[in-house]
N, C-alpha and C. Protein backbone atom coordinates (compact mmCIF):
# COMPACT_ATOMS: atom_id res chain seq x y z
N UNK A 1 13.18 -114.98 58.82
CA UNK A 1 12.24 -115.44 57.82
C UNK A 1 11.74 -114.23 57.02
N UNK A 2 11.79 -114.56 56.13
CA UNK A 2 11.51 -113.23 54.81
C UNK A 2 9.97 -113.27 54.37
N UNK A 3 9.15 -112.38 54.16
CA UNK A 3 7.82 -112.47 53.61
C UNK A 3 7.49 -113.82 52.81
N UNK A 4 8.69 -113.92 51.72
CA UNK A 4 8.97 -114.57 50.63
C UNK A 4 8.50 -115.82 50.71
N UNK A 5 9.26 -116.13 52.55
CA UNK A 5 9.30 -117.73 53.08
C UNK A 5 7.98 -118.09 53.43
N UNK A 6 6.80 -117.43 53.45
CA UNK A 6 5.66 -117.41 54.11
C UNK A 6 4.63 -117.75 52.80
N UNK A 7 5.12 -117.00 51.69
CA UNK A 7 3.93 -116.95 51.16
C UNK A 7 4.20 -118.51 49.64
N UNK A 8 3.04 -119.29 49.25
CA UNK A 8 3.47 -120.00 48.59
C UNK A 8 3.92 -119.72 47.74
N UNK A 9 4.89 -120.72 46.36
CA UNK A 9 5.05 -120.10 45.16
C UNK A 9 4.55 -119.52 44.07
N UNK A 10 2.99 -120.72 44.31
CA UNK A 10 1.97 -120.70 43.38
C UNK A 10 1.42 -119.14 43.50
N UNK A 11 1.62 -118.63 44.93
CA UNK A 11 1.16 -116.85 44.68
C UNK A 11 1.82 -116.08 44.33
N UNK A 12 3.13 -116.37 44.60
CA UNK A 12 4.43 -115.25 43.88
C UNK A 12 4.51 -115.57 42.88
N UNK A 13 4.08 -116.16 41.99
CA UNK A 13 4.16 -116.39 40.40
C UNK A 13 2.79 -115.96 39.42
N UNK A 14 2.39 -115.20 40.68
CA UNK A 14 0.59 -114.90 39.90
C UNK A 14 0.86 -113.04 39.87
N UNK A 15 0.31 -112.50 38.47
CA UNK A 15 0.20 -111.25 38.54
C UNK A 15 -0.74 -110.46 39.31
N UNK A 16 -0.31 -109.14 39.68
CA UNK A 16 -0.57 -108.77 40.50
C UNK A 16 -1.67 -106.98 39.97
N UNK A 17 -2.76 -106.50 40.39
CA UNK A 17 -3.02 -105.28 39.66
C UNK A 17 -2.67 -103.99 40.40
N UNK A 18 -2.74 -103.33 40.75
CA UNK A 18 -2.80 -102.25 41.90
C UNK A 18 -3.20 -100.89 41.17
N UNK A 19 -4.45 -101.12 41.76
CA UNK A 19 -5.33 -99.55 41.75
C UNK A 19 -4.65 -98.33 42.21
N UNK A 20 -4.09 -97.07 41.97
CA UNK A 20 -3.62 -96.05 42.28
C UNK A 20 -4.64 -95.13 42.68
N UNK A 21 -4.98 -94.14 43.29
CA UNK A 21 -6.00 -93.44 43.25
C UNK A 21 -5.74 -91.89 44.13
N UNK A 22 -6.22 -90.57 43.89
CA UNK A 22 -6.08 -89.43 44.18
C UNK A 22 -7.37 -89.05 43.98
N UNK A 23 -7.17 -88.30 45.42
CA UNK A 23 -9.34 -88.26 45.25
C UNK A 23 -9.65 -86.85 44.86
N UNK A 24 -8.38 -86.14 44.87
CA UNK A 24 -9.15 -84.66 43.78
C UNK A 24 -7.29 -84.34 43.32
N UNK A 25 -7.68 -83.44 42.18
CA UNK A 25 -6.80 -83.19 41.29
C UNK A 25 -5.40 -82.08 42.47
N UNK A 26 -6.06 -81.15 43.38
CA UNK A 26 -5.18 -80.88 44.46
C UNK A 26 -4.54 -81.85 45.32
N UNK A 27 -5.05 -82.92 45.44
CA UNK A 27 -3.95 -83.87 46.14
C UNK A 27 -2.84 -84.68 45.50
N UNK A 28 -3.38 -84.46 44.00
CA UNK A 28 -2.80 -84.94 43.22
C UNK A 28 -1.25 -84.19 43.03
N UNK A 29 -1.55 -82.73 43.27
CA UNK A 29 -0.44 -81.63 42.99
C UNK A 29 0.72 -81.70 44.34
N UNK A 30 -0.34 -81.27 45.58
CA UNK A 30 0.25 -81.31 46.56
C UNK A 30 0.57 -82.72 47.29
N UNK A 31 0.62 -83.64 47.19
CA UNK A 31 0.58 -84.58 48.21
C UNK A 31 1.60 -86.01 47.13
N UNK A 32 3.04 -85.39 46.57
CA UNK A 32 3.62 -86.03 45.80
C UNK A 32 4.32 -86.85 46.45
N UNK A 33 4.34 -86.69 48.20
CA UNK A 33 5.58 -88.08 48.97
C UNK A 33 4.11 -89.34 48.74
N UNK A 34 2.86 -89.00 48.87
CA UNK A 34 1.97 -90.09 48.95
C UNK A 34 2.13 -90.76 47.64
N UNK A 35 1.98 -89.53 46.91
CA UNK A 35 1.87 -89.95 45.06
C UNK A 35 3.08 -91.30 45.05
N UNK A 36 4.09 -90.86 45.17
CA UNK A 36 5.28 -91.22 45.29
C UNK A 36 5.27 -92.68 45.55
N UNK A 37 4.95 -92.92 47.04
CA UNK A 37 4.83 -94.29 47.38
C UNK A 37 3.79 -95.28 47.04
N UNK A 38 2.42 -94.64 46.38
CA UNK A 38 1.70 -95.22 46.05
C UNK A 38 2.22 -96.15 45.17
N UNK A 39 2.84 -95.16 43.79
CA UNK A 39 3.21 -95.77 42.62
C UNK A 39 4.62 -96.82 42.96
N UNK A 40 5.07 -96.63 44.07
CA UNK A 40 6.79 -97.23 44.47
C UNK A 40 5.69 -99.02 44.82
N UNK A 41 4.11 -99.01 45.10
CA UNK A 41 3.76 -99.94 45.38
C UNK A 41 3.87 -101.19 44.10
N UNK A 42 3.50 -100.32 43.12
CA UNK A 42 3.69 -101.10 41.53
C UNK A 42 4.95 -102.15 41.79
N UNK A 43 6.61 -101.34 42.23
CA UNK A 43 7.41 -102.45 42.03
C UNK A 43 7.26 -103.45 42.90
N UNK A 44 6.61 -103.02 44.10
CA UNK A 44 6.92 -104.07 45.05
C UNK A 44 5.71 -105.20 44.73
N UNK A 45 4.70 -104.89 44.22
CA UNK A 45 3.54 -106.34 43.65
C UNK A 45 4.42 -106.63 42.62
């Protein structure tokens, strides 16, 4: 069973927002595998 199968249609057809956030401009520099997956969250909503 896939996430997919669980959740209704009426919610997979609703847009989705996702807040990104870096809490100082050094984590922003150093910490690019987080950066990374944060934003990889965009495709998956």
């Amino acid at each position: 069973m896939t996430s997919n199968d669980m959740i209704p249609t009426a919610l997979l057809s609703r847009k989705a927002v996702v807040y990104v956030r870096q809490s100082s401009q050094s984590q922003v520099l150093t910490n690019l595998e987080s950066q990374r997956r944060q934003y990889d969250l965009v495709d998956v909503a």
